[in-house]
C-alpha atoms as a PDB file:
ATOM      1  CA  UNK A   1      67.526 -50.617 -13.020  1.00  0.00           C
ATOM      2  CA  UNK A   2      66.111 -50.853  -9.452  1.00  0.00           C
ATOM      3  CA  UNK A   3      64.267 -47.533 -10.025  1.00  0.00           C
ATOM      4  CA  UNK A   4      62.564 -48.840 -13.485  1.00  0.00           C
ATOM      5  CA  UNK A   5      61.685 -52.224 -11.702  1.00  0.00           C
ATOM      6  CA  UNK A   6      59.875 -50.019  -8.736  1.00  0.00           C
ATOM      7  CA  UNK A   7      58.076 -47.505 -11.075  1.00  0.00           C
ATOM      8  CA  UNK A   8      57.083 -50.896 -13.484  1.00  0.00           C
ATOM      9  CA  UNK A   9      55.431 -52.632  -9.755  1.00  0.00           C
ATOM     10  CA  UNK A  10      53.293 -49.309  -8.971  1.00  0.00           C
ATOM     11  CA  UNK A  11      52.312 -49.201 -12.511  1.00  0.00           C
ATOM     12  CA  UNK A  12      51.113 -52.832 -12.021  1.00  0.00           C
ATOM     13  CA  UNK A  13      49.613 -52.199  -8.644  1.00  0.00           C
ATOM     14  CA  UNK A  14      47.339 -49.525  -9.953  1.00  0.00           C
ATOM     15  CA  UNK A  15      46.203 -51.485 -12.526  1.00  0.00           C
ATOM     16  CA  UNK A  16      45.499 -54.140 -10.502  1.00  0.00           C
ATOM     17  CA  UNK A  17      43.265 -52.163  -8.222  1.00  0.00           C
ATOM     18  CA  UNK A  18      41.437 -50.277 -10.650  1.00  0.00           C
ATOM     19  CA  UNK A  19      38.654 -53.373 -11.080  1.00  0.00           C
ATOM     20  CA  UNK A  20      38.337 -53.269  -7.292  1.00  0.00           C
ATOM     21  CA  UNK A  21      37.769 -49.772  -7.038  1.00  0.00           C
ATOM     22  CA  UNK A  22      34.670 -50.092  -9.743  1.00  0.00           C
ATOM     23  CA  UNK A  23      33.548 -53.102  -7.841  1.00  0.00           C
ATOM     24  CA  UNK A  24      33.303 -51.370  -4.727  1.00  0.00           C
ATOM     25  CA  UNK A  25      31.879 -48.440  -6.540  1.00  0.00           C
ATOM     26  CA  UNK A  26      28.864 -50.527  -7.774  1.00  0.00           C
ATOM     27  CA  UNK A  27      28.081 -51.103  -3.936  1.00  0.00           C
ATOM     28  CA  UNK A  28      28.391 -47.921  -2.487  1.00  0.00           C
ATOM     29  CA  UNK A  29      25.863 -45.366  -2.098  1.00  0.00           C
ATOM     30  CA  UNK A  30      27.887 -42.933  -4.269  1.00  0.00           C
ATOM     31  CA  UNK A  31      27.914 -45.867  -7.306  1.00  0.00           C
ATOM     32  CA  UNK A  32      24.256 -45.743  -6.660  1.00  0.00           C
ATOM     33  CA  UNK A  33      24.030 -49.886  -5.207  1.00  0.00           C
ATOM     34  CA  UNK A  34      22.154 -48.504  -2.327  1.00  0.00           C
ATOM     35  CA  UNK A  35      18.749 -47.682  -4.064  1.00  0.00           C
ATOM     36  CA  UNK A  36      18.323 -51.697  -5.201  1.00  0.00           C
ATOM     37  CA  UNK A  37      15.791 -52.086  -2.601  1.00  0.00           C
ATOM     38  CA  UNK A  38      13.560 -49.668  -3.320  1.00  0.00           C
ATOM     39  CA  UNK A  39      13.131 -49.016  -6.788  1.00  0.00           C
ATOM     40  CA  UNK A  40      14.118 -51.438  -9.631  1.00  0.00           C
ATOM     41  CA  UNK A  41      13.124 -51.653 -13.564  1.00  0.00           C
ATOM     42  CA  UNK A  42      10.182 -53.536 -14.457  1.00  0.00           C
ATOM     43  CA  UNK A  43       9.896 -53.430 -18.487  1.00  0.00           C
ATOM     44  CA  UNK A  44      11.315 -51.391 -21.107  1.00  0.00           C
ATOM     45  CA  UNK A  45       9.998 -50.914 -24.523  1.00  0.00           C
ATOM     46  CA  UNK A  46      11.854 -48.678 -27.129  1.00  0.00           C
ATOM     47  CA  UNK A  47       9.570 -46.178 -28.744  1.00  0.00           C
ATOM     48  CA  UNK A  48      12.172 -44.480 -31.056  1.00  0.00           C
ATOM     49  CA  UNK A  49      16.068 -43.709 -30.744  1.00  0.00           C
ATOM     50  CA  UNK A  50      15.684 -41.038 -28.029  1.00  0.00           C
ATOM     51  CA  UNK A  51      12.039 -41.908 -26.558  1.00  0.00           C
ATOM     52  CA  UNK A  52      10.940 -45.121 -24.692  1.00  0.00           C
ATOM     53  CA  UNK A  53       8.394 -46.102 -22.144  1.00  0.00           C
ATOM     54  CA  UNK A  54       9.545 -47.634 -18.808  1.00  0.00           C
ATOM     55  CA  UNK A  55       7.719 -49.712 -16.107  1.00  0.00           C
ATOM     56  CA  UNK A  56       9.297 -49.299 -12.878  1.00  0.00           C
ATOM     57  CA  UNK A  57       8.613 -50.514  -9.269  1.00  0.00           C
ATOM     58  CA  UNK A  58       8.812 -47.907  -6.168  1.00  0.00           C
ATOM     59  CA  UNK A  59       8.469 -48.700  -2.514  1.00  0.00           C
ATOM     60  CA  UNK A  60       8.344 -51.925  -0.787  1.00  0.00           C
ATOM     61  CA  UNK A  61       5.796 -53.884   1.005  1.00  0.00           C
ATOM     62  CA  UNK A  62       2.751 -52.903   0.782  1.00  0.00           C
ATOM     63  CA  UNK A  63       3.296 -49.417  -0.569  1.00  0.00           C
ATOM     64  CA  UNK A  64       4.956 -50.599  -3.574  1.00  0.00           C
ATOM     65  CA  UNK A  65       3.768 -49.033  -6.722  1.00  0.00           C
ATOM     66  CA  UNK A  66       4.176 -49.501 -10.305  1.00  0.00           C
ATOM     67  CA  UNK A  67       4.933 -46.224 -12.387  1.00  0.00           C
ATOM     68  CA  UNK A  68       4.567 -46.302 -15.908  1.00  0.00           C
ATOM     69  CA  UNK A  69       7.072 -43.373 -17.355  1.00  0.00           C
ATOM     70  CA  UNK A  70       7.607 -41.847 -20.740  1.00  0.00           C
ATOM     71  CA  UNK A  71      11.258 -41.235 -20.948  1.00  0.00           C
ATOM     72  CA  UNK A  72      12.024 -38.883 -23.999  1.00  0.00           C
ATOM     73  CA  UNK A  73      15.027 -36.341 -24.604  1.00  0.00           C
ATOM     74  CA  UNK A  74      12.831 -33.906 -22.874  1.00  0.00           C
ATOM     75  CA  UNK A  75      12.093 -35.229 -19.855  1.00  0.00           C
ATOM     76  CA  UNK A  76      10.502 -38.144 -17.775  1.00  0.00           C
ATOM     77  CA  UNK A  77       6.900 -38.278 -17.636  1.00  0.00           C
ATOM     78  CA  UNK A  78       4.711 -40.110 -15.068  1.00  0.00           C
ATOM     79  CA  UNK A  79       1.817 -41.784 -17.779  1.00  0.00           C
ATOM     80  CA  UNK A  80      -0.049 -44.161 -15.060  1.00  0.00           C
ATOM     81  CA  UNK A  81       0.293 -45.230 -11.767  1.00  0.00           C
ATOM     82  CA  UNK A  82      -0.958 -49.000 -10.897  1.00  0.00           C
ATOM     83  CA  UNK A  83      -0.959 -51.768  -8.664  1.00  0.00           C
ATOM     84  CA  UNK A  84       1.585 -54.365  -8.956  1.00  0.00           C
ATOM     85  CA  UNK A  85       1.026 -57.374 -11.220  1.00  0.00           C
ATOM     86  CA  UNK A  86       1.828 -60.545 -11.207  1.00  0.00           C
ATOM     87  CA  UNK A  87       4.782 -61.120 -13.930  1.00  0.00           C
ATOM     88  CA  UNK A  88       4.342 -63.814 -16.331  1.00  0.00           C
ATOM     89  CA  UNK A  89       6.699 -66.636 -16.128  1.00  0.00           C
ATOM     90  CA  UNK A  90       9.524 -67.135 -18.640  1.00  0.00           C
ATOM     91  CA  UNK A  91       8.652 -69.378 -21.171  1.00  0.00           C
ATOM     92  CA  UNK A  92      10.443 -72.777 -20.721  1.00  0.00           C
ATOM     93  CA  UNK A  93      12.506 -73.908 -23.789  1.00  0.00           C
ATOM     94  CA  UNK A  94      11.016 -77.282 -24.600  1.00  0.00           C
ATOM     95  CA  UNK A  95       9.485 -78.437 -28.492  1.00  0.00           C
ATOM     96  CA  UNK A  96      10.877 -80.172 -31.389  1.00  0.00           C
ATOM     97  CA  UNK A  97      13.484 -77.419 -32.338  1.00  0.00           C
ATOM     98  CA  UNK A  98      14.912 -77.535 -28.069  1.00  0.00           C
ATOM     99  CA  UNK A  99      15.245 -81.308 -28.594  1.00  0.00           C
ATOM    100  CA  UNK A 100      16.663 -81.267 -31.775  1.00  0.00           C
ATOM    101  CA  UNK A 101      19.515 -78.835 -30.377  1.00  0.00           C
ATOM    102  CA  UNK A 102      20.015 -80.978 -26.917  1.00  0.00           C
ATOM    103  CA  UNK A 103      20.820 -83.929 -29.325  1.00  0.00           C
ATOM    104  CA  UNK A 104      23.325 -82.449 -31.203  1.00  0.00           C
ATOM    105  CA  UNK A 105      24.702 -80.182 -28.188  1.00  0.00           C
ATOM    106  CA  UNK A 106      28.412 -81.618 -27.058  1.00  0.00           C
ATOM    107  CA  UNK A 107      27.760 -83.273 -24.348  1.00  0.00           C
ATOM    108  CA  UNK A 108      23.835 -83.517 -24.432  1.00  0.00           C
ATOM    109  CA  UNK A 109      21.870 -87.201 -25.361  1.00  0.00           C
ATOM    110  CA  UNK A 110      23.155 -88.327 -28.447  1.00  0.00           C
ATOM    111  CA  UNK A 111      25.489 -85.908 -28.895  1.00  0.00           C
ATOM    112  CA  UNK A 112      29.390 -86.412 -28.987  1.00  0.00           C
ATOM    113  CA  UNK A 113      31.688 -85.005 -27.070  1.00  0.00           C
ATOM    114  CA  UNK A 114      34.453 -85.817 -30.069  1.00  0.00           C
ATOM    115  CA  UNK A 115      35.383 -82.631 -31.870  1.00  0.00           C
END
């Protein structure tokens, strides 16, 4: 009994640490978390099931670049090379349809809470 208890704990142990070990993964350099810095996705735009172009940012301060890429099933092509731009803001949620949905939200004005 003592033996099944024992072998039933180090099951649960490694289960337990299997979420750690992918967290710490994510931030090592052999995950791959140290390259955040200096090169991050911009835009993506899907062309097709296997083809797709991709804006991404290289470099930092003032020798960052913009690449635009064609990414394909055979290969990774450099299309243009630009400046950095100024990325639009997000547009805010506001309008008829936004107020409409706050109202009858749980919990938003005029909605109820009461289920």
């Amino acid at each position: 009994m003592s033996s099944a208890l024992s072998s039933l704990l180090a099951f649960a142990a490694i289960v337990a640490l299997i979420p750690l070990a992918l967290w710490l993964l994510k931030r090592t350099p052999i995950g791959g978390g140290a390259a955040h810095g200096v090169m991050r996705t911009v835009a993506m735009l899907p062309i097709s099931a296997n083809q797709r172009l991709l804006t991404v940012e290289v470099g930092s301060g003032d020798d960052r670049k913009w690449l635009v890429l064609g990414v394909s099933s055979a290969g990774i092509q450099t299309l243009h090379t630009m400046a950095p731009q100024v990325l639009p803001e997000a547009p805010s949620v506001s309008g008829p349809f936004a107020q409409l949905l706050a109202k009858h939200l749980p919990g938003g004005p005029g909605g109820s809470d009461a289920r």
